[in-house]
Protein backbone atom coordinates (compact mmCIF):
# COMPACT_ATOMS: atom_id res chain seq x y z
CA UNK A 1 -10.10 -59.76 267.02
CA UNK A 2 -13.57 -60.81 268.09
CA UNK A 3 -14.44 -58.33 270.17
CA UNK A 4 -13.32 -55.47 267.59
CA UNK A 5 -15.28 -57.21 265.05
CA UNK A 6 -18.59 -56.98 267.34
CA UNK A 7 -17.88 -53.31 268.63
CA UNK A 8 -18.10 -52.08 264.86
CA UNK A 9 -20.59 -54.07 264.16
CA UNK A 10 -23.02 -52.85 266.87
CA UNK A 11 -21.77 -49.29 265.65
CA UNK A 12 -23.53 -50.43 262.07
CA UNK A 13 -26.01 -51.80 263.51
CA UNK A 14 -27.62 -48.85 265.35
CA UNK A 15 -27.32 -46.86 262.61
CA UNK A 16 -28.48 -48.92 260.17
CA UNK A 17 -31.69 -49.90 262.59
CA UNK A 18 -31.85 -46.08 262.67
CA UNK A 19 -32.82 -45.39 259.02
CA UNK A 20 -34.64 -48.61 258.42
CA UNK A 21 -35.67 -49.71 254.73
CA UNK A 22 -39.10 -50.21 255.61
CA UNK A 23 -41.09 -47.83 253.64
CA UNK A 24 -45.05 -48.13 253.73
CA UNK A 25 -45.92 -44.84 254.22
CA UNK A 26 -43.57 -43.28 250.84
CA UNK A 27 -44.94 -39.74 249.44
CA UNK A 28 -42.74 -40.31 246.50
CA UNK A 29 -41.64 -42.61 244.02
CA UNK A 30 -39.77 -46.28 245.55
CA UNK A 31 -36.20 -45.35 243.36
CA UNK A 32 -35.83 -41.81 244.61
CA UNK A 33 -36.32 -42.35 248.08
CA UNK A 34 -34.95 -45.59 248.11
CA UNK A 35 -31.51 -43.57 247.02
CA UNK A 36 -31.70 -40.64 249.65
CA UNK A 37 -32.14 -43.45 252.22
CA UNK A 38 -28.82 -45.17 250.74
CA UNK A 39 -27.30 -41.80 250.89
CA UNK A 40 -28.65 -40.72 254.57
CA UNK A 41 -27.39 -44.13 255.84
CA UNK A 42 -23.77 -44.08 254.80
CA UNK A 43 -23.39 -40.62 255.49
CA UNK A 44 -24.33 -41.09 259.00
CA UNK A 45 -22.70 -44.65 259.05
CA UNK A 46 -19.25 -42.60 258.00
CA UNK A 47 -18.99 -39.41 257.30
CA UNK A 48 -15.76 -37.52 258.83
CA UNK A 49 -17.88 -34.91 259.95
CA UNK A 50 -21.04 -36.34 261.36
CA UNK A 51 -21.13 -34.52 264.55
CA UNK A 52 -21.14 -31.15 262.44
CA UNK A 53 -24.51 -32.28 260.73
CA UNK A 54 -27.29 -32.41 263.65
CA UNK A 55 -29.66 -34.63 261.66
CA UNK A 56 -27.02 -37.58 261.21
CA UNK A 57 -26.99 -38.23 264.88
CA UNK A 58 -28.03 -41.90 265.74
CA UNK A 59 -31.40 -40.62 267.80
CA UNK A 60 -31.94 -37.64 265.46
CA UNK A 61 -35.32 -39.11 264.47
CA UNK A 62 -37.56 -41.46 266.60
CA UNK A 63 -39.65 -43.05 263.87
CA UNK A 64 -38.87 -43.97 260.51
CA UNK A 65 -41.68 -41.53 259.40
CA UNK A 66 -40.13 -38.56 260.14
CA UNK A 67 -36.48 -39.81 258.42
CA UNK A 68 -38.64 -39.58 255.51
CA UNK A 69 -40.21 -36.63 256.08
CA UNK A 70 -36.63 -35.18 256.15
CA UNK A 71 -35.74 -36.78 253.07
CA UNK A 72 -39.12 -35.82 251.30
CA UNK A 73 -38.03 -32.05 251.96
CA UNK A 74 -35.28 -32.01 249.53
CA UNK A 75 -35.38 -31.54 245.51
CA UNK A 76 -33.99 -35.29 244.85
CA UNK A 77 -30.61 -37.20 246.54
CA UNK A 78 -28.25 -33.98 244.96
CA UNK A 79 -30.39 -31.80 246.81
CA UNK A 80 -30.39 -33.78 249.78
CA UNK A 81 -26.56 -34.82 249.48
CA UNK A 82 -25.06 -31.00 249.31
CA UNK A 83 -27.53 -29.34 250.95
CA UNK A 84 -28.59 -31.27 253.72
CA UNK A 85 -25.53 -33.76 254.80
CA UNK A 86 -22.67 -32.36 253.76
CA UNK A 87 -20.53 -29.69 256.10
CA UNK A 88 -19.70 -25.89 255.23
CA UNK A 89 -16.44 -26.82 256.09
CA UNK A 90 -16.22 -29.92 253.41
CA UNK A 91 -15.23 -29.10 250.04
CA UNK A 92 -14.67 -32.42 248.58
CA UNK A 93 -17.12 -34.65 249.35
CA UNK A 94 -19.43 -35.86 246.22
CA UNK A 95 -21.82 -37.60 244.93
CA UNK A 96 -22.23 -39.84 241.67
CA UNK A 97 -24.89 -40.45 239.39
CA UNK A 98 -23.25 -43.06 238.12
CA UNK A 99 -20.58 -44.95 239.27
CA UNK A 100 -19.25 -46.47 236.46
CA UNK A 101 -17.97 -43.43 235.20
CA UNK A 102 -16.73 -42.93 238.72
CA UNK A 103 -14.87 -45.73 238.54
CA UNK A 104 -12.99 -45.13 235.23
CA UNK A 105 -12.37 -41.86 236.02
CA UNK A 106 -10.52 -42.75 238.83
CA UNK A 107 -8.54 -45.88 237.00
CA UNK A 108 -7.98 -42.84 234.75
CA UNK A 109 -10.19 -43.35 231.98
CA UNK A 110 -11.69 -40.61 230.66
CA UNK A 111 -12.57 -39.02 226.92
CA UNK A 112 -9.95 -36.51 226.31
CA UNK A 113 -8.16 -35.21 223.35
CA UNK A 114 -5.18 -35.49 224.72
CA UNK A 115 -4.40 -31.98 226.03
CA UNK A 116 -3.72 -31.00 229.69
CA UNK A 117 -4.63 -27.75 229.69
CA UNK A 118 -4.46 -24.79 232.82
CA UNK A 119 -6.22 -21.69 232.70
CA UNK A 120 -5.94 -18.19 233.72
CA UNK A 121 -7.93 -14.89 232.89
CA UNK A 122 -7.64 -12.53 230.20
CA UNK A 123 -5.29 -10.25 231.83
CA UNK A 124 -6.76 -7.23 229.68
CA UNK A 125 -10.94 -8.43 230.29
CA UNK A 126 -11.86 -10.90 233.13
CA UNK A 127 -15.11 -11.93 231.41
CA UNK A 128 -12.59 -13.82 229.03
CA UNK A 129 -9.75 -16.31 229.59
CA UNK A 130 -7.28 -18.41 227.72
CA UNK A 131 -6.14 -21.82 227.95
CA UNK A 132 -2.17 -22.87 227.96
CA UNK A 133 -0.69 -26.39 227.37
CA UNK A 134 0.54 -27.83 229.75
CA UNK A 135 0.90 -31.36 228.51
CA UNK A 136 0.02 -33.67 225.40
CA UNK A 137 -0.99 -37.27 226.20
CA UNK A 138 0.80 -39.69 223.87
CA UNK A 139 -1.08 -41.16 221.38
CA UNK A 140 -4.03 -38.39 221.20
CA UNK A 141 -5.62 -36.11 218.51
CA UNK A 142 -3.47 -33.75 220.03
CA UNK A 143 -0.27 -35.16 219.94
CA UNK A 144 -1.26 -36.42 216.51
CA UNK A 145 -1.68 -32.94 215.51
CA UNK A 146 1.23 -31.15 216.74
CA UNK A 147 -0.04 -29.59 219.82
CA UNK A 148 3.10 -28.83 222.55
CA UNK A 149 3.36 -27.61 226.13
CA UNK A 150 3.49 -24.00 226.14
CA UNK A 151 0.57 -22.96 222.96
CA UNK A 152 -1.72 -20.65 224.22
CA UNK A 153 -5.82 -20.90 222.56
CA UNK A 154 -8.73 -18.67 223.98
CA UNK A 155 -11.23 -19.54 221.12
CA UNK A 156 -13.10 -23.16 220.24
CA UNK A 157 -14.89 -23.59 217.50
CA UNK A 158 -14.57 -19.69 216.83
CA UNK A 159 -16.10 -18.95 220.19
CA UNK A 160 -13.90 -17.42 222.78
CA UNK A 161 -13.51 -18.94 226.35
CA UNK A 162 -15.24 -16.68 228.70
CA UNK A 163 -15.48 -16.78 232.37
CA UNK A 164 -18.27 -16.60 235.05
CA UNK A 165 -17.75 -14.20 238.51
CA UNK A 166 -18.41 -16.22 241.43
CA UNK A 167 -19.03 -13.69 243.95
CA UNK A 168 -15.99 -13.01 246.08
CA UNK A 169 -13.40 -11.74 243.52
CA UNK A 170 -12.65 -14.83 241.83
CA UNK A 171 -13.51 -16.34 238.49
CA UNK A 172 -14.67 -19.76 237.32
CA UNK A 173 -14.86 -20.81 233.26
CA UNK A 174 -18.39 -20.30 232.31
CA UNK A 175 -20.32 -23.59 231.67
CA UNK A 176 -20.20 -22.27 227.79
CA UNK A 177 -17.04 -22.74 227.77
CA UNK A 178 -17.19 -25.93 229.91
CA UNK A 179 -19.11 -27.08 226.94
CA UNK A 180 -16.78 -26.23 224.18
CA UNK A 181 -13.88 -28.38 225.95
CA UNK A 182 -16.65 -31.39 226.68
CA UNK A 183 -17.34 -31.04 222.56
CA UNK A 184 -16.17 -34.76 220.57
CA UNK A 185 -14.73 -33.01 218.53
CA UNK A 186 -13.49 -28.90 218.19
CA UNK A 187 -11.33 -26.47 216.40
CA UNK A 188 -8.84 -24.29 218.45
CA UNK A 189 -7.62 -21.09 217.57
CA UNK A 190 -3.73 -20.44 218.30
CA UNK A 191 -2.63 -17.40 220.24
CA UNK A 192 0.01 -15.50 221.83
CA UNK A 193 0.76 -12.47 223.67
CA UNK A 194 2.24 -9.41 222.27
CA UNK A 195 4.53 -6.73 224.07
CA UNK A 196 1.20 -5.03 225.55
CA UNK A 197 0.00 -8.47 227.16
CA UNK A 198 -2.68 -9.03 224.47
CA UNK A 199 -3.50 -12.07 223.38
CA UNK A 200 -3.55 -12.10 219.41
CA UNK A 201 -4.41 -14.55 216.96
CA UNK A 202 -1.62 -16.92 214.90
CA UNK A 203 -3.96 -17.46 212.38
CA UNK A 204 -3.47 -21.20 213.16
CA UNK A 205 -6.19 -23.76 213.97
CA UNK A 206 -5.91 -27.02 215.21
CA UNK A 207 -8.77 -29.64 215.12
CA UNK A 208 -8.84 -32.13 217.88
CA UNK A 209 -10.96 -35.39 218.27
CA UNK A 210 -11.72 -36.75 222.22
CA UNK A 211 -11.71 -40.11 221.95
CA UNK A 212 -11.63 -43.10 225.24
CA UNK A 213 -7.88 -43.15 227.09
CA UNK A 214 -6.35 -44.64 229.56
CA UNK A 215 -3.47 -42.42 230.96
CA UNK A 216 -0.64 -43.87 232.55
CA UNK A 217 0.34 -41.38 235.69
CA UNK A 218 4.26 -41.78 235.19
CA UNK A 219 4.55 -39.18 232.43
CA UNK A 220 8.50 -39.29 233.11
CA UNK A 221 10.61 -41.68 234.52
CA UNK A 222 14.63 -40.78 233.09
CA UNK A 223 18.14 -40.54 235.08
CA UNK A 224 20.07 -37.59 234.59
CA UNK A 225 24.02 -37.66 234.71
CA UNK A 226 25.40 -34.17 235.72
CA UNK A 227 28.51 -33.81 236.85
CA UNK A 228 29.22 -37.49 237.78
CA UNK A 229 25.84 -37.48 239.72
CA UNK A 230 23.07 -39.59 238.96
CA UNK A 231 20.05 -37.87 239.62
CA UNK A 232 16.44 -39.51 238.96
CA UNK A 233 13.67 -37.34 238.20
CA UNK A 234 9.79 -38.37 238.32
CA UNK A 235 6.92 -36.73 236.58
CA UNK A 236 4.05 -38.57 238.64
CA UNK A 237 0.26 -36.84 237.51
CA UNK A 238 -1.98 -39.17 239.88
CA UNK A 239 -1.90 -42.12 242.32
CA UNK A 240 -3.12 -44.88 240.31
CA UNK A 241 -3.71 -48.45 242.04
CA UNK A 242 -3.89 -49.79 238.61
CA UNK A 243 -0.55 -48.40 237.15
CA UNK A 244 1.74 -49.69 240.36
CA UNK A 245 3.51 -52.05 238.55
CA UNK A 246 4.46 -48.78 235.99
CA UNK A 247 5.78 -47.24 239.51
CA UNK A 248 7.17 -49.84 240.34
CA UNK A 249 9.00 -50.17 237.39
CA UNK A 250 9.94 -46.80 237.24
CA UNK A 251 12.38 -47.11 240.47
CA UNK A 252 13.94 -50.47 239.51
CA UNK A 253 15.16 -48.57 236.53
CA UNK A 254 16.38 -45.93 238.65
CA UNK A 255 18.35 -48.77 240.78
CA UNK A 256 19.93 -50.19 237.75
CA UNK A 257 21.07 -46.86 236.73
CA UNK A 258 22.50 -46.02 240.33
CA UNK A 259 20.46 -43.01 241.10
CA UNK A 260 21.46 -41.03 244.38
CA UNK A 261 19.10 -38.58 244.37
CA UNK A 262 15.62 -37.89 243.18
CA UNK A 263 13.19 -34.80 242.28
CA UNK A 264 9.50 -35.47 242.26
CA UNK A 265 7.71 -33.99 240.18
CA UNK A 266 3.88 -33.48 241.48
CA UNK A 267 3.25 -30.42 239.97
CA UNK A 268 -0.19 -31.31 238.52
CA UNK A 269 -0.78 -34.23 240.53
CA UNK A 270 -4.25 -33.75 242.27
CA UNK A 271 -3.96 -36.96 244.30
CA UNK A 272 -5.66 -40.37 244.25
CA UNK A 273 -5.05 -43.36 245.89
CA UNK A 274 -3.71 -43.61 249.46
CA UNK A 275 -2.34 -47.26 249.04
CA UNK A 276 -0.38 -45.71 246.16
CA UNK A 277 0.75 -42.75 248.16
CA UNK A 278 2.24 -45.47 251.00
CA UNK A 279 3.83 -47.79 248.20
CA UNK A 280 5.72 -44.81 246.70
CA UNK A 281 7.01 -43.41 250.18
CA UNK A 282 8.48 -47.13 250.25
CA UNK A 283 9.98 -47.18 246.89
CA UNK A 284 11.95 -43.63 247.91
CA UNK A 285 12.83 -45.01 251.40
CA UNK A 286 13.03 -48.72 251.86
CA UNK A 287 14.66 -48.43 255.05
CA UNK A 288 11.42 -48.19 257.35
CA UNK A 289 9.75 -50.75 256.70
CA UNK A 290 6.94 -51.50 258.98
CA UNK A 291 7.23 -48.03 260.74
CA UNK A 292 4.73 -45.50 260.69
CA UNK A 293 3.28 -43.22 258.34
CA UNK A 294 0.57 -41.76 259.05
CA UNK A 295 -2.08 -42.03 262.16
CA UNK A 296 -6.00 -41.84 260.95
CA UNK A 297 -8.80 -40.11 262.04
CA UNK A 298 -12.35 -41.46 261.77
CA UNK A 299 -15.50 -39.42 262.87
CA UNK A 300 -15.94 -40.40 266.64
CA UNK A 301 -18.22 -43.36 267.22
CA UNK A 302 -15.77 -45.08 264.74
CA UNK A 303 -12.44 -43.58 266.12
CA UNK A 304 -13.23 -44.36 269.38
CA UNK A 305 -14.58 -48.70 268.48
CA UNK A 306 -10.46 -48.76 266.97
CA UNK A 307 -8.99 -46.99 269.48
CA UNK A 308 -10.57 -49.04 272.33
CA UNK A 309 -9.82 -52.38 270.92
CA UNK A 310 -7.48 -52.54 268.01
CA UNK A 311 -5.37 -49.22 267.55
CA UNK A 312 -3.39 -50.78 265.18
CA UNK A 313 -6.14 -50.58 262.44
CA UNK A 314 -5.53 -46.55 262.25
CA UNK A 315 -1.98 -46.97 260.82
CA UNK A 316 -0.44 -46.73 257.93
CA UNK A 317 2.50 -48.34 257.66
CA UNK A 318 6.04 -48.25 254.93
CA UNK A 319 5.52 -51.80 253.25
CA UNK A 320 7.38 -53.84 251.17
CA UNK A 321 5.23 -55.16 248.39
CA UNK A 322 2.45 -53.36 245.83
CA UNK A 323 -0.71 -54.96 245.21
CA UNK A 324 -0.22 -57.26 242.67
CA UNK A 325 2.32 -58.79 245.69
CA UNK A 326 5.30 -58.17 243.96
CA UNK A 327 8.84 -56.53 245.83
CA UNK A 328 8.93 -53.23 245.88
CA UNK A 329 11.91 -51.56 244.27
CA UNK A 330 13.83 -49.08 246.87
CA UNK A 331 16.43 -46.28 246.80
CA UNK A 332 16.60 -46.21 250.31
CA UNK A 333 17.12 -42.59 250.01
CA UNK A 334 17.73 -40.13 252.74
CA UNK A 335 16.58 -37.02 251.18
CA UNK A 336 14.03 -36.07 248.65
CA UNK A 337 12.91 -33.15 246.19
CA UNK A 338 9.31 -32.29 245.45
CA UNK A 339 7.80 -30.22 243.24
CA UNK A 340 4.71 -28.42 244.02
CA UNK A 341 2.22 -26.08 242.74
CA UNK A 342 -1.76 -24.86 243.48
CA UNK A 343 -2.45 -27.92 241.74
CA UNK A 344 -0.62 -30.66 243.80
CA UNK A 345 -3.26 -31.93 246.64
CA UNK A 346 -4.02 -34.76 248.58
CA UNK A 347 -2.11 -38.21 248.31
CA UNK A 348 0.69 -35.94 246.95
CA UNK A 349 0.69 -34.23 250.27
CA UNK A 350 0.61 -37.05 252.06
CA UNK A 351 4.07 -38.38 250.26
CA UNK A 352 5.28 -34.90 251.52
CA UNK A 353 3.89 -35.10 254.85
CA UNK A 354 4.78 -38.40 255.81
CA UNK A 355 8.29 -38.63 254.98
CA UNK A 356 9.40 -35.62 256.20
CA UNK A 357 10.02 -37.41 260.04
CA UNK A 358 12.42 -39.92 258.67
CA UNK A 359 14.24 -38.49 255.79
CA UNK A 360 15.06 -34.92 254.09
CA UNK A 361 12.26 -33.33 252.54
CA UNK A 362 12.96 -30.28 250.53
CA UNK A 363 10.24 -28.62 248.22
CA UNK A 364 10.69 -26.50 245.15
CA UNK A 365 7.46 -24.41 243.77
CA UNK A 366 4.30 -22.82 245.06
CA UNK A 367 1.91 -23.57 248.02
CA UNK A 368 0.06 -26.77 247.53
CA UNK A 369 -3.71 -26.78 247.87
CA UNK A 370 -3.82 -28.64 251.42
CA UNK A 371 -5.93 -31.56 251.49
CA UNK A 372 -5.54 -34.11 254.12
CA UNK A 373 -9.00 -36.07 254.01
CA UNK A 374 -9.34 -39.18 252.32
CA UNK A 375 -12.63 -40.61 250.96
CA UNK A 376 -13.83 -43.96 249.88
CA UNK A 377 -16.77 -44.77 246.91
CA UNK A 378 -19.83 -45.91 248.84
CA UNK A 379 -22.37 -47.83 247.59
CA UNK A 380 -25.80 -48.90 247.85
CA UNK A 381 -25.91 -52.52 249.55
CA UNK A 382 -26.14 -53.94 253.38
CA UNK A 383 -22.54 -53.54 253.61
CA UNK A 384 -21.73 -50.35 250.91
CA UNK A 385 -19.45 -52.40 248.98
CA UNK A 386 -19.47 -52.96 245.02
CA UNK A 387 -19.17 -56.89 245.31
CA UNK A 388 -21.78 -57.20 247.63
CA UNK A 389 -24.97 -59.64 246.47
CA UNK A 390 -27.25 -57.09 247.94
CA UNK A 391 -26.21 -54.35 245.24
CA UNK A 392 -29.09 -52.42 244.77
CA UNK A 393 -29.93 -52.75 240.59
CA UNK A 394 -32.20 -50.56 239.94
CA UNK A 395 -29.61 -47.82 240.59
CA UNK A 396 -25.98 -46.17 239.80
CA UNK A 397 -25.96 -43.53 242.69
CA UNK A 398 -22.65 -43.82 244.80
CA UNK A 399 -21.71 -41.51 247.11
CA UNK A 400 -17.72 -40.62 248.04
CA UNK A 401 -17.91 -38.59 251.44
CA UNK A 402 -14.62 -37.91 253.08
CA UNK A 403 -14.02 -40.43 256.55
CA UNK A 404 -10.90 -39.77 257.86
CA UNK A 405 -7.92 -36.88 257.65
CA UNK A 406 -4.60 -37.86 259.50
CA UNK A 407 -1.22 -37.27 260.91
CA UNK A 408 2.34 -38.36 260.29
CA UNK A 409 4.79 -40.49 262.82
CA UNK A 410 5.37 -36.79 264.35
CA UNK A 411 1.37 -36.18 264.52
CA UNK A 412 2.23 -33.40 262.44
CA UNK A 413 -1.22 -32.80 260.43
CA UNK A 414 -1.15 -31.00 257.12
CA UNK A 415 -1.63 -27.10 257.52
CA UNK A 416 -5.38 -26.62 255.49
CA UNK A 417 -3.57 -23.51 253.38
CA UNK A 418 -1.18 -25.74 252.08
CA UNK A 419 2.43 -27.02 252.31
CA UNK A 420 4.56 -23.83 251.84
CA UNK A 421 8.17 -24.52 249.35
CA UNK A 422 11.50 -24.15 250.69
CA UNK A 423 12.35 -23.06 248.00
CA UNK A 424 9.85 -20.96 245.98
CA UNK A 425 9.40 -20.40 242.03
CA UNK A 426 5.75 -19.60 240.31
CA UNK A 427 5.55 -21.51 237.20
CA UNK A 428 6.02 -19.32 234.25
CA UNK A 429 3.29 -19.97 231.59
CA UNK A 430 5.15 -17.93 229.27
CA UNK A 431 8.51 -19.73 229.40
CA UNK A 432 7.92 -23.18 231.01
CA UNK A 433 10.44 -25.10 229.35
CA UNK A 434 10.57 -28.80 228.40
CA UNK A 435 9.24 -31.31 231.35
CA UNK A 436 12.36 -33.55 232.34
CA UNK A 437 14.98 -31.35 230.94
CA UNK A 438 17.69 -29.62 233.44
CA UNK A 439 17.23 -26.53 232.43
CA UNK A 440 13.20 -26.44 232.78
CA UNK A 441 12.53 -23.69 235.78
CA UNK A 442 11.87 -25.72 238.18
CA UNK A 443 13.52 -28.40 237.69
CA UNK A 444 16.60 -26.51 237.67
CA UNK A 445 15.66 -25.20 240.89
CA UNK A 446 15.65 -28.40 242.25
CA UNK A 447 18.79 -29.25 240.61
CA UNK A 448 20.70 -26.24 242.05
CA UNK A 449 19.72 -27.88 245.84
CA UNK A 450 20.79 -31.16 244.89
CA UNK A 451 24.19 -29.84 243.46
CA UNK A 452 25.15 -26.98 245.47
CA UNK A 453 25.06 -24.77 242.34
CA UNK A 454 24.18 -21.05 243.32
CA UNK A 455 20.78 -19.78 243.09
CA UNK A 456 18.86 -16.35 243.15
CA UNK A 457 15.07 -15.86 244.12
CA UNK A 458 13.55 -16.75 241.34
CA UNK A 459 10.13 -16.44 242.98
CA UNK A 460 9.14 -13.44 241.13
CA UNK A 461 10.15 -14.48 237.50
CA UNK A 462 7.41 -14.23 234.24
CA UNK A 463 4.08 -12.36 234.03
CA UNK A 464 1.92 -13.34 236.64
CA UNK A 465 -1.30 -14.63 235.44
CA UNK A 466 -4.60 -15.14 237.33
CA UNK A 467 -4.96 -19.21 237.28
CA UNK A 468 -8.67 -19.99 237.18
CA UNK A 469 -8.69 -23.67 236.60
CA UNK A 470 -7.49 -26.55 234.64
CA UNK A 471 -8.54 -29.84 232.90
CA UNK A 472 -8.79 -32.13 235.77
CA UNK A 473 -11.99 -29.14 237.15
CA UNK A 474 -14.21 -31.15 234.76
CA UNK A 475 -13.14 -34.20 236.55
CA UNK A 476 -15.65 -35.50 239.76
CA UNK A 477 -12.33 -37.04 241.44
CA UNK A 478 -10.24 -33.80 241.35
CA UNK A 479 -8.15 -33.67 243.98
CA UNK A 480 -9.23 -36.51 245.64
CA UNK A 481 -7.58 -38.62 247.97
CA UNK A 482 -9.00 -42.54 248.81
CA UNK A 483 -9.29 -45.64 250.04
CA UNK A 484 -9.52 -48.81 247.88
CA UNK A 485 -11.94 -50.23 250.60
CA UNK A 486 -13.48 -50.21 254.10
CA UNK A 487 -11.02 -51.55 256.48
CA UNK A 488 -11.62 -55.85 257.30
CA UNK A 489 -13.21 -54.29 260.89
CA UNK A 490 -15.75 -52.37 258.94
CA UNK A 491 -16.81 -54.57 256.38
């Protein structure tokens, strides 16, 4: 234990004595550079993919006059973060300006009016798009108000949602319209499509208010009885340390009621936490406890301190309790059905991923974004910890680089285009049925594996509509996967 303890420590060490805090000769203000050096250390400290970024290496610079000199070159630290430490190859990475409202957003808190919303282009004019429902939070303006799954709006506030063309074919919302959903408070306009595909006014407007919320991830939690089976079926939206105890909850319901089966549905879950992600493999298994599942991999100077001396710290392991210590509640099931989308990412993968060598994984959708990194919130103090007495106050900058991607038991690692369905069905935004009933597409779908019913290709089913975006875009944390905190050898 010892000698892992000093291996890592001489690891920090040389880095740290690397980009020194001793700053006599500054060009520019104390705060600012004070923050790129915060932001230059943990990224070379850390950062997944350090030996892709020359100036991160340990002897890059010989004096601490020309670190600064590299730091000076850059607009401020979100110059300096995207465009001088982060790899081409990185796409989720970030940094915060402030992370308290990192922190709530990923405990879930957020202003909202209570919508989940996706969005696709104008299929007529691709400098306009249109926003569908997916979802109404409970206890919102917009559940207040009558809004349900499945209205279409492409005006706020009068104004209709445009788009922006990013380059290579593809089409972002503009930052108008970015604007328009940020508003306190707005007015949207109703619409739907007529025979031609053209979206027309209902004449009916709907005035929402975005007030503070704290969204609890496990939208659905019910049993369903067909045919003498009991099937349990799980609308999870994001891995949420602080709502394990709803999880939990959530399967010792489905024990009481005798479930023998159960469909997941991650359909717009973008990810989150990692300790959540190996707590719910648990609660679907039980029967593994202890056994691996899933193998880490740090950028090399760090890999290689573990790997030497104590291995054991790169595994994830099925465990037995959630954080709060209590039991978890287990099905001990042997098989399991998923449903995916383009929006289902990162700690949802890695429930996918990781299971699949011990029990029956089947999946029921569309390709899932493929994200196998995790990150962890960094911030400025001796040890880049939040409870740390050295907490730098005269700031809020945190960073949240990515530091590992993994494998399962099987060191099968996560194919970057995405986990592929076995059995495939696009969501149709046009007839997308009622979350948590049977007859919901792809639910049904599910369904039909679970009970041997017959099934055709369903694959090409609705008008296919260019998908552009959705709520949780806005959101720094989107499709994000994490760690709570540094492992005890790197603290």
């Amino acid at each position: 234990m010892k000698r892992i303890t000093l291996s890592l420590s001489l690891i920090i060490l040389i880095v740290l004595s690397s980009c020194s805090k001793d700053r006599d000769d500054e060009i520019r203000p104390l705060s600012e550079l004070e923050i790129e050096n915060f932001i230059y250390s943990g990224m070379q400290l850390y950062y997944l993919y350090k030996p892709e970024i020359p100036e991160l290496a340990n002897t890059y610079f010989d004096t601490n006059s020309e670190l600064n000199d590299f730091l000076s070159g850059f607009a401020g630290p979100e110059d300096l973060f995207y465009n001088g430490l982060v790899a081409d190859v990185d796409r989720f990475s970030f940094l915060s300006t402030d992370y308290r409202d990192l922190e709530n957003s990923l405990a879930g808190v957020s202003k909202t009016s209570g919508i989940d919303y996706g969005l696709s282009l104008d299929p007529n004019d691709a400098n306009f798009a249109f926003a569908y429902v997916r979802y109404v939070l409970p206890n919102t303006s917009a559940s207040a108000n009558g809004v349900t799954r499945g209205m279409f709006f492409n005006t706020i506030n009068d104004e209709r949602l445009t788009t922006t063309a990013n380059g290579d074919g593809t089409y972002s919302l503009s930052a108008r319209s970015r604007e328009l959903l940020n508003l306190d408070s707005y007015t949207i306009a109703l619409a739907e499509f007529d025979s031609n595909d053209d979206l027309q006014p209902t004449g009916v407007e709907i005035d929402l208010t975005q007030e503070g919320y704290t969204e609890n991830p496990v939208f659905i939690a019910k049993t369903l009885d067909i045919d003498g089976s009991k099937i349990g079926y799980l609308m999870y939206n994001a891995y949420r340390r602080n709502f394990d105890s709803e999880l939990n909850a959530a399967f010792a319901q489905f024990q009481a009621d005798g479930v023998t089966d159960l469909v997941l549905d991650l359909r717009y879950n973008g990810g989150g936490s990692v300790e959540t992600a190996i707590d719910l493999t648990s609660m679907i298994t039980g029967q593994f406890n202890g056994e691996i599942i899933t193998k880490q991999q740090w950028n090399p100077e760090i890999q290689a301190a573990f790997e030497a001396e104590e291995p054991d710290a790169l595994i994830d392991r099925f465990d037995n309790t959630i954080s709060d210590g209590s039991l978890i509640n287990s099905l001990n099931l042997s098989r399991l059905f998923v449903i995916g989308t383009g929006s289902t990412a990162s700690a949802s993968e890695l429930t996918i991923i990781g299971l699949q060598p011990y029990i029956d994984v089947q999946t029921v959708g569309t390709t899932t974004v493929g994200k196998f990194q995790a990150s962890i919130t960094l911030y400025d103090s001796e040890t880049f910890r939040r409870n740390d007495e050295t907490l730098n106050p005269s700031h809020f900058y945190a960073i949240q680089p990515l530091v590992y991607t993994y494998a399962n038991a099987d060191d099968v690692i996560g194919p970057p285009a995405g986990i592929t369905p076995d059995f495939e069905l696009r969501e149709d935004i046009s007839n997308l049925g009622t979350l948590g009933a049977p007859d919901e597409p792809l639910l049904s779908l599910a369904l039909d594996q679970i009970l041997g019913r017959s099934y055709s290709s369903k694959s090409k089913a609705g008008t296919v509509f260019d998908f552009i975006g959705e709520r949780e875009n806005q959101n720094t944390t989107y499709q994000r996967m994490y760690i709570e905190d540094l492992p005890d050898r790197l603290k």
